[in-house]
C-alpha atoms as a PDB file:
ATOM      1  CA  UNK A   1      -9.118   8.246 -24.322  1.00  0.00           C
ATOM      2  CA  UNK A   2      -7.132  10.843 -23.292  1.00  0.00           C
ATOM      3  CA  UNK A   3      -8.678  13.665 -20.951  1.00  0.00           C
ATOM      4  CA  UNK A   4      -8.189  17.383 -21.325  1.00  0.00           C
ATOM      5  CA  UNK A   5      -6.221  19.023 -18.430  1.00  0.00           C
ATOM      6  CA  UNK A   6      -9.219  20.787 -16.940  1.00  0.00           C
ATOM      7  CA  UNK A   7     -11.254  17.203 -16.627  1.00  0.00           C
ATOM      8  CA  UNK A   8      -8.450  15.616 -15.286  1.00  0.00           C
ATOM      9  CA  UNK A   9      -7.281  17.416 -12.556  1.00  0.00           C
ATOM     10  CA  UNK A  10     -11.029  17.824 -11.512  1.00  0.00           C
ATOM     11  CA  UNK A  11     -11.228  14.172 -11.404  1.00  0.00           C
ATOM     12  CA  UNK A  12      -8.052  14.213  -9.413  1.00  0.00           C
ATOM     13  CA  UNK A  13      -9.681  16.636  -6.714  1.00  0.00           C
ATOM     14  CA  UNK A  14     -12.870  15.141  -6.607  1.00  0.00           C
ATOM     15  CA  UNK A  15     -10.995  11.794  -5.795  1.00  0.00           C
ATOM     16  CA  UNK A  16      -8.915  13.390  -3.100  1.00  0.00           C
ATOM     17  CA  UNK A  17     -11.969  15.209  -1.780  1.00  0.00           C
ATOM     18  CA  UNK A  18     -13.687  11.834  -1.067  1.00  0.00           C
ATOM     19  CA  UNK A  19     -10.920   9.984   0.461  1.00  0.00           C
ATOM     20  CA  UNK A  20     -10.265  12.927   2.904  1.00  0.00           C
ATOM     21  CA  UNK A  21     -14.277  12.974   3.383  1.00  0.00           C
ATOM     22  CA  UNK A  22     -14.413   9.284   4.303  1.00  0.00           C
ATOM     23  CA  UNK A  23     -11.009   8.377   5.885  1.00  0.00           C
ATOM     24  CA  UNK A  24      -9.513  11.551   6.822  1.00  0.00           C
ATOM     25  CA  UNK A  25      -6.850  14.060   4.840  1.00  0.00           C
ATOM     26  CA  UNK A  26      -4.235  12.143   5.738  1.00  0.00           C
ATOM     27  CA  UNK A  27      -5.083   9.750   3.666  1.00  0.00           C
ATOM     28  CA  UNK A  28      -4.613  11.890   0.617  1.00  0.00           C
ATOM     29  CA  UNK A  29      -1.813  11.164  -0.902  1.00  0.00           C
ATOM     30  CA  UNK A  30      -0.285  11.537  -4.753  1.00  0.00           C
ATOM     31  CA  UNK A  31       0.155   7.259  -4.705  1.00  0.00           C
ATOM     32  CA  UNK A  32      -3.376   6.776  -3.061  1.00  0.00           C
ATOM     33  CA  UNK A  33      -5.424   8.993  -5.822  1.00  0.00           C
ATOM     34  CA  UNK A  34      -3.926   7.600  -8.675  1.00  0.00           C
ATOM     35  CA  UNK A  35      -4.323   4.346  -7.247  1.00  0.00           C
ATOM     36  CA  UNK A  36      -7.482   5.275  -6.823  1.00  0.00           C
ATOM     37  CA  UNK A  37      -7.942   6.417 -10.540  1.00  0.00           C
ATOM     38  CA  UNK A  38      -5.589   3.990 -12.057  1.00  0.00           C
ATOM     39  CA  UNK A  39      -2.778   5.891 -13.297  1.00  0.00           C
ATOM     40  CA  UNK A  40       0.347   6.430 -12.317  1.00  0.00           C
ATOM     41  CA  UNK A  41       1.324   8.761  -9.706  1.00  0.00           C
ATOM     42  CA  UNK A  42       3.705  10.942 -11.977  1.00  0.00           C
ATOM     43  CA  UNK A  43       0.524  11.464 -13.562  1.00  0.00           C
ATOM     44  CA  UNK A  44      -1.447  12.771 -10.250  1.00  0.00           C
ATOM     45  CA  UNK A  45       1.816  14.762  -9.602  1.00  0.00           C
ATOM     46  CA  UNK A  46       1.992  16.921 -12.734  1.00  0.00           C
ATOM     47  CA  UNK A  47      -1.437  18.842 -11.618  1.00  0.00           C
ATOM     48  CA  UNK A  48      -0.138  18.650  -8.002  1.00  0.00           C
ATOM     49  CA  UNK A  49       3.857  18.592  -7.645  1.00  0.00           C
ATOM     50  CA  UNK A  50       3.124  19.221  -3.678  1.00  0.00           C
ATOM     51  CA  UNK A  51       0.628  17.020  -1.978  1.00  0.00           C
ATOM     52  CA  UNK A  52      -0.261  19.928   0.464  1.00  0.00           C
ATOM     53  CA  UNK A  53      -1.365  21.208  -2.347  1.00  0.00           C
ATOM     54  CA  UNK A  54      -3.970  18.598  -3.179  1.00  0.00           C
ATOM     55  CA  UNK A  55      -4.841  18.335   0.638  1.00  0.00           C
ATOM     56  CA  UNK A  56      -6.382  21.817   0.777  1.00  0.00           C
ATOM     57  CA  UNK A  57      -8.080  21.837  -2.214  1.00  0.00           C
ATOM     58  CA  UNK A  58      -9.877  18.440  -1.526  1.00  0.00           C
ATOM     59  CA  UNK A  59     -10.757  19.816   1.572  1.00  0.00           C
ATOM     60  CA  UNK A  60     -12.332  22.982  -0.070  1.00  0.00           C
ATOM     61  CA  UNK A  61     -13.694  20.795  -2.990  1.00  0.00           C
ATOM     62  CA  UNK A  62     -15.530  18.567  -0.171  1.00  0.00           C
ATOM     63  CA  UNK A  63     -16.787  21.546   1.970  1.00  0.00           C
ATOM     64  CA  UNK A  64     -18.164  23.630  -0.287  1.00  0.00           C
ATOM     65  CA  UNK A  65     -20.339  20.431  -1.992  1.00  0.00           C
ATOM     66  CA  UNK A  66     -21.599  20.339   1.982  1.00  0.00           C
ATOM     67  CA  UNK A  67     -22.397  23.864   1.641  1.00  0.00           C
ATOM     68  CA  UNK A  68     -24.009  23.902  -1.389  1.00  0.00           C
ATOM     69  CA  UNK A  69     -26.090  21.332  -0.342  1.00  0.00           C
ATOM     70  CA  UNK A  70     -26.722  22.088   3.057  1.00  0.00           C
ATOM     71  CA  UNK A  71     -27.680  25.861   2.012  1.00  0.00           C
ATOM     72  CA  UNK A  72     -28.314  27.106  -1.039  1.00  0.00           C
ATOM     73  CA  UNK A  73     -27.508  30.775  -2.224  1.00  0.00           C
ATOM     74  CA  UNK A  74     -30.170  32.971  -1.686  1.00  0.00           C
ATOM     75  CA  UNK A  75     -28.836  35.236  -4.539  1.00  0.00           C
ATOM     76  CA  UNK A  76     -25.337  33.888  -6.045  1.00  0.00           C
ATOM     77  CA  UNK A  77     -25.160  36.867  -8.243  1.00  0.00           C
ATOM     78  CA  UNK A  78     -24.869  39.774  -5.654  1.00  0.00           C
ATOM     79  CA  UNK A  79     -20.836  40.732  -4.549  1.00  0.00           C
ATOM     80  CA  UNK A  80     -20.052  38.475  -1.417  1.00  0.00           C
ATOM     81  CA  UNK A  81     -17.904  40.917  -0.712  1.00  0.00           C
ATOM     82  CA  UNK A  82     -17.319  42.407   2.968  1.00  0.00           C
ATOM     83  CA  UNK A  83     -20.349  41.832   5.404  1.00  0.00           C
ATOM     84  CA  UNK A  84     -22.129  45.420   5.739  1.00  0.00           C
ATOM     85  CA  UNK A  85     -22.343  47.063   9.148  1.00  0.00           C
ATOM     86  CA  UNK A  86     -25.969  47.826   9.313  1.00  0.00           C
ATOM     87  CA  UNK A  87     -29.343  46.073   7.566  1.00  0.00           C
ATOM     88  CA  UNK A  88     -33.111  47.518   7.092  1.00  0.00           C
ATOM     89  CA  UNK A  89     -35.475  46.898   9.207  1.00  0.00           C
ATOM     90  CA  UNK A  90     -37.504  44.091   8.973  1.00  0.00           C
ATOM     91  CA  UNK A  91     -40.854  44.283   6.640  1.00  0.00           C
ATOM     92  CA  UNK A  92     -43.891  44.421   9.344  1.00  0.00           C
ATOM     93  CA  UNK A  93     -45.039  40.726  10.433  1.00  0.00           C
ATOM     94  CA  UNK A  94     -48.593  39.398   9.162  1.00  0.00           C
ATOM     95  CA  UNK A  95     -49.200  38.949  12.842  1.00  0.00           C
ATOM     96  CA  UNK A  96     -47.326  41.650  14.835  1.00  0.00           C
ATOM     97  CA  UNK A  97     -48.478  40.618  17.871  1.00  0.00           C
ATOM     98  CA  UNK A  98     -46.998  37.053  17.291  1.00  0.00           C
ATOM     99  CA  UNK A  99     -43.349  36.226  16.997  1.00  0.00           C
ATOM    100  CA  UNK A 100     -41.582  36.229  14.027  1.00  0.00           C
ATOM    101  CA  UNK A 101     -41.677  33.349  11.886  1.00  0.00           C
ATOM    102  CA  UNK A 102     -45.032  32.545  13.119  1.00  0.00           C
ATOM    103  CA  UNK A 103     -46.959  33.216  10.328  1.00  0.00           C
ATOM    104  CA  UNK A 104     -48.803  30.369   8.246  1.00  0.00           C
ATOM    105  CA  UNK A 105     -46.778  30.647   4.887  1.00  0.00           C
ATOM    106  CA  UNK A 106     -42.949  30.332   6.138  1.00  0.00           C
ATOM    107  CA  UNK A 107     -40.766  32.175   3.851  1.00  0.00           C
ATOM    108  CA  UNK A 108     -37.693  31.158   2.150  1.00  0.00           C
ATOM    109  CA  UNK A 109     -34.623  31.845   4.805  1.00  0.00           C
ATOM    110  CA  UNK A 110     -37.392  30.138   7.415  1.00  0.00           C
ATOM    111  CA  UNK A 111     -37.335  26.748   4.944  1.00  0.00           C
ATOM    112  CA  UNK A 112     -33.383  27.416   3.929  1.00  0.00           C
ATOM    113  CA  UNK A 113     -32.462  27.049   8.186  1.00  0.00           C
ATOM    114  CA  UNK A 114     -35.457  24.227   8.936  1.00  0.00           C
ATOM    115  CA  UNK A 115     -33.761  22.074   6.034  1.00  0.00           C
ATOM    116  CA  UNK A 116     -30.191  23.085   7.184  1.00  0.00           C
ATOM    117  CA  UNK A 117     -30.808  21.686  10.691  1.00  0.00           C
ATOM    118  CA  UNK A 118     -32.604  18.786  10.068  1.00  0.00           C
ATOM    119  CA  UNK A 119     -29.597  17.960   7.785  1.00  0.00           C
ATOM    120  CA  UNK A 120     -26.762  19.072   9.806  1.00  0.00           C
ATOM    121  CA  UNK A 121     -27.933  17.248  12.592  1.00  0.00           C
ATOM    122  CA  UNK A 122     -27.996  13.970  11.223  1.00  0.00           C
ATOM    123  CA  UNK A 123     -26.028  11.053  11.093  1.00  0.00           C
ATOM    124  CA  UNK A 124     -25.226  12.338   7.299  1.00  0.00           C
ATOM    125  CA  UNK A 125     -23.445  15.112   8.427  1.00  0.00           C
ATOM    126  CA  UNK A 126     -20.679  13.326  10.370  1.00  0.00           C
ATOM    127  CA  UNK A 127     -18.331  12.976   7.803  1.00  0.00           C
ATOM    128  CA  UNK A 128     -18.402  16.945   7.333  1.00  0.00           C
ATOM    129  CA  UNK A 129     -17.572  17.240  11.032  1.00  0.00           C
ATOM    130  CA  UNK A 130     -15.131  14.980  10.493  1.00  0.00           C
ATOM    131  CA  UNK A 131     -13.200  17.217   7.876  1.00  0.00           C
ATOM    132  CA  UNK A 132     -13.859  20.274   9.678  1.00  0.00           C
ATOM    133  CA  UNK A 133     -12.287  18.287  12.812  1.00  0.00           C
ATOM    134  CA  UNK A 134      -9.415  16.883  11.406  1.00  0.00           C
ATOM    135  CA  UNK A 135      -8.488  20.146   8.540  1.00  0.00           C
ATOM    136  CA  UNK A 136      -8.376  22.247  11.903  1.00  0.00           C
ATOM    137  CA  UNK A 137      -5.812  20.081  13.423  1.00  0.00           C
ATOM    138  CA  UNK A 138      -3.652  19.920  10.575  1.00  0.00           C
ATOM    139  CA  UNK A 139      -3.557  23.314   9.630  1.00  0.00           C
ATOM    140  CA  UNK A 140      -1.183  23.458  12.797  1.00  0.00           C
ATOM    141  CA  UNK A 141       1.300  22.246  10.603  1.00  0.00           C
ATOM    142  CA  UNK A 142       0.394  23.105   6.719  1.00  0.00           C
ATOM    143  CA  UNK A 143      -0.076  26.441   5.877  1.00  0.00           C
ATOM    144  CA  UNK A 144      -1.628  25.911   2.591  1.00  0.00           C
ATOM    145  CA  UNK A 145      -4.284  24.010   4.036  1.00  0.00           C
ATOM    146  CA  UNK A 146      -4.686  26.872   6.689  1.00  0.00           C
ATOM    147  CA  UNK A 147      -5.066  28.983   4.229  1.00  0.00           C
ATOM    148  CA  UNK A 148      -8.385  27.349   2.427  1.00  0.00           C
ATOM    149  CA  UNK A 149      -9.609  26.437   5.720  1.00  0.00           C
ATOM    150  CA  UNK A 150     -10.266  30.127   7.089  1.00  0.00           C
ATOM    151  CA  UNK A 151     -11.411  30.861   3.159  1.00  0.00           C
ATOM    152  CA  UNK A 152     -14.023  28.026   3.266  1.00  0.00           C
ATOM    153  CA  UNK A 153     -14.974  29.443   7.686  1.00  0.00           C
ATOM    154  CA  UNK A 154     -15.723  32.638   6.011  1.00  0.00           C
ATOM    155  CA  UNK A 155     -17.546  31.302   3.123  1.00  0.00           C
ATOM    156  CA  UNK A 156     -19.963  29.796   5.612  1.00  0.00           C
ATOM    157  CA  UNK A 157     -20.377  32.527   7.498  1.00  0.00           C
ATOM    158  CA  UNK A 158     -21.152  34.943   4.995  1.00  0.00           C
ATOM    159  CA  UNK A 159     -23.206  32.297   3.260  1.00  0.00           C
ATOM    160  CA  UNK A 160     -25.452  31.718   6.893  1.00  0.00           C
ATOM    161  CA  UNK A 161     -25.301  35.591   7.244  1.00  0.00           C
ATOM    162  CA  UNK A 162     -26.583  36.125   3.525  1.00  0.00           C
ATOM    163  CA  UNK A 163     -29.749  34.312   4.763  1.00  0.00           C
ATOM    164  CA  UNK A 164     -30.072  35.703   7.774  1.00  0.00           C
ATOM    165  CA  UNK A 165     -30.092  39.373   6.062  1.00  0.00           C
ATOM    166  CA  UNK A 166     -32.582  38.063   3.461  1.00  0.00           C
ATOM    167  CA  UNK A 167     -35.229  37.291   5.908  1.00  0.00           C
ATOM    168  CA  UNK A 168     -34.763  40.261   7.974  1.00  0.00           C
ATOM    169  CA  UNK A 169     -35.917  42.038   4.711  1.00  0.00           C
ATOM    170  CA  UNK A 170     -38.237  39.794   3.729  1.00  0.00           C
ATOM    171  CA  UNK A 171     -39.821  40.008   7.591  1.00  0.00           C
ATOM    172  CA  UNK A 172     -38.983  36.359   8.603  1.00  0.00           C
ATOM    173  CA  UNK A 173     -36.214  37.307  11.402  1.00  0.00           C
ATOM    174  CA  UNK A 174     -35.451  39.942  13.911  1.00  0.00           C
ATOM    175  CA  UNK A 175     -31.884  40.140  13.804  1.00  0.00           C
ATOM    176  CA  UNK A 176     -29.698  43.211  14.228  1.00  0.00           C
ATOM    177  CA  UNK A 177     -26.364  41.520  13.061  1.00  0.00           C
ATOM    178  CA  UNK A 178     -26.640  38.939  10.668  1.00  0.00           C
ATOM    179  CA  UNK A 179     -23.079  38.922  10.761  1.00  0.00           C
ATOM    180  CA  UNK A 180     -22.584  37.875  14.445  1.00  0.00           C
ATOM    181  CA  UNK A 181     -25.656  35.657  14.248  1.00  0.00           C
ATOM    182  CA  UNK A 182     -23.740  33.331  11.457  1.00  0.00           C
ATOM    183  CA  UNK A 183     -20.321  33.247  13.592  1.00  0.00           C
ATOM    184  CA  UNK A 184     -22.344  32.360  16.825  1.00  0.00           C
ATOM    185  CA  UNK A 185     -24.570  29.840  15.132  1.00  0.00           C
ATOM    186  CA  UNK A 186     -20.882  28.204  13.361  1.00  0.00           C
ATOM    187  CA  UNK A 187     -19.269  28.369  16.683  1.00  0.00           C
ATOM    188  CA  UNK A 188     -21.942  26.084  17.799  1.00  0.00           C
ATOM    189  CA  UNK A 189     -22.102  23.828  15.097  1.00  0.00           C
ATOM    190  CA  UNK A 190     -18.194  23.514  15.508  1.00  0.00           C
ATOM    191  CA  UNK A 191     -18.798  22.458  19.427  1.00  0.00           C
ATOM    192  CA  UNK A 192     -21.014  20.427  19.199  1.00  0.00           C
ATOM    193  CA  UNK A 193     -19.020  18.364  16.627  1.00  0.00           C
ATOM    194  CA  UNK A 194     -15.953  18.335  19.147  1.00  0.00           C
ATOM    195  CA  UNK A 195     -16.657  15.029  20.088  1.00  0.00           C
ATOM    196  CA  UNK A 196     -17.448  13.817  16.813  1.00  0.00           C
ATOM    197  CA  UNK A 197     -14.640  11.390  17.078  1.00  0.00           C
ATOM    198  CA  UNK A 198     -14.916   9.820  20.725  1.00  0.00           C
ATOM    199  CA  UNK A 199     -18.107  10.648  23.278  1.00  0.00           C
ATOM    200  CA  UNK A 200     -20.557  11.300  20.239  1.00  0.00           C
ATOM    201  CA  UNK A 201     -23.141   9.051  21.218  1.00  0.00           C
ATOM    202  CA  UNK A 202     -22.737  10.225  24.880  1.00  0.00           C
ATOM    203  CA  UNK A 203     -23.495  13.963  24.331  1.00  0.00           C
ATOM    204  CA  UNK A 204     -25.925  13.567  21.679  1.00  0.00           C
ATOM    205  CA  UNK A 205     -28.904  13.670  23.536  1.00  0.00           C
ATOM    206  CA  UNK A 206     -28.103  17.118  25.984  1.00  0.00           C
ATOM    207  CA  UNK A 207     -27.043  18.841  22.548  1.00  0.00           C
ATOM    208  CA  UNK A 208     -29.317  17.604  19.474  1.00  0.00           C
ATOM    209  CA  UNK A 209     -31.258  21.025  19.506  1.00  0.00           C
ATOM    210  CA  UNK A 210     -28.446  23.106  20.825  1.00  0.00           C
ATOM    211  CA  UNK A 211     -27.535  24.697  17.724  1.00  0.00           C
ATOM    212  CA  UNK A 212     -30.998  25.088  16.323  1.00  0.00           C
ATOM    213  CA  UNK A 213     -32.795  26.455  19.674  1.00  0.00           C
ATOM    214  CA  UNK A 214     -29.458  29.055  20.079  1.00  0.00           C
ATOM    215  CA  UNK A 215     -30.725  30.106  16.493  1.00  0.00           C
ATOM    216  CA  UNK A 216     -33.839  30.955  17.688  1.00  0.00           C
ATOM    217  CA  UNK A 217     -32.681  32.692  19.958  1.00  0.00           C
ATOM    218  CA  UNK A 218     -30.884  34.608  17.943  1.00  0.00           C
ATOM    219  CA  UNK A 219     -33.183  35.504  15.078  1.00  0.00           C
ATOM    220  CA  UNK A 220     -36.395  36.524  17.493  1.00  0.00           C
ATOM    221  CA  UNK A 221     -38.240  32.955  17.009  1.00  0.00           C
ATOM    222  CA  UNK A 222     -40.574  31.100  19.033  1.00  0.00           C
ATOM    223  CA  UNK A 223     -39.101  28.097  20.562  1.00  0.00           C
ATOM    224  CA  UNK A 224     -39.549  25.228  17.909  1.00  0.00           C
ATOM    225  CA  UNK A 225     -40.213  27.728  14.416  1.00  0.00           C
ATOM    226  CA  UNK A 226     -37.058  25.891  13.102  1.00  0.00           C
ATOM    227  CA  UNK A 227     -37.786  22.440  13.752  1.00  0.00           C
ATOM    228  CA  UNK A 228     -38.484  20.483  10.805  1.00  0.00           C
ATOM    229  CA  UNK A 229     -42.283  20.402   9.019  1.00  0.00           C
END
């Protein structure tokens, strides 16, 4: 049967997306999707007449499936427009002589960043690292990929910051730049997953909280509110 344009070329990208997610974007090519699909690769080069072309959108495809899963919208109707340069204050704390976070019914940006680094620092999340790794390095050289790649850094960030800003209001965190807080916390994330590739297994014990304690840190908690419960 005969697909409709729209299906196919989303089958096309979904099939790049996982070969660049499990063997690297150089590995995407117009001949290895279609063998991948079965078709001929005239066929996978009508929706994509320039492989760089296919390279940064399997990239995007695959990283924002890891970002929908790893953290959910809080509200993926408001404008995700520019970041704002100030936020209210944070709703009074059920405890206020305790910390933040502390109180016995977490809300939801304190069970959105538990779940999102439990995940993120498991073996699951390598192949993500991976991508992020190996998109950086080749946007040296392909502008077109560069291009999604800093589209999909700020997606994150805003995405981490959107949270952040949610449970200032809601009176989870203490945070005066939500902003900030999401580039630091990403900048972490990114180093830790340096080695991804080589001295992984060396590192991994020094850093396995790094990111999540540095989040603490950073949003006013007591030393272990993020861990998983």
């Amino acid at each position: 049967m005969r697909k409709a344009p729209a299906e196919r070329r989303n089958e096309i990208v979904t099939t790049a997306a996982r070969i660049g997610l499990t063997e690297g974007l150089e590995c995407v090519t117009l001949r290895r999707v279609a063998d991948e699909l079965g078709v001929q690769s005239g066929l996978v080069g009508h929706y994509f007449p320039a492989a760089d072309k296919l390279v940064a959108e399997a990239f995007t495809s695959a990283t924002m499936a890891e970002l929908d899963g790893l953290l959910p919208d809080p509200d993926p109707d408001s404008d995700p427009a520019p970041h704002p340069t100030s936020y209210p204050d944070p709703a009074p704390h059920p405890d206020p002589e305790g910390p933040p976070g502390s109180a016995a019914t977490p809300g939801v940006g304190l069970r959105t960043l538990r779940r999102f680094f439990a995940l993120s620092s498991s073996a699951d999340f390598d192949d993500i690292s991976k991508l992020w790794l190996n998109a950086r390095h080749l946007s040296r050289y392909r502008p077109v990929l560069r291009d999604h790649v800093v589209e999909q850094e700020l997606l994150w960030c805003r995405r981490i910051e959107r949270i952040v800003a949610a449970g200032v209001e809601a009176g989870d965190f203490r945070c005066d730049d939500p902003w900030a807080t999401a580039v630091r916390v990403l900048v972490a994330i990114d180093g830790t997953s340096a080695y991804i590739n080589t001295s992984a297994e060396h590192r991994a014990g020094p850093i396995a909280h790094m990111v999540r304690t540095l989040a603490e840190s950073e949003l006013g908690l007591a030393p272990g509110a993020l861990e998983p419960r």
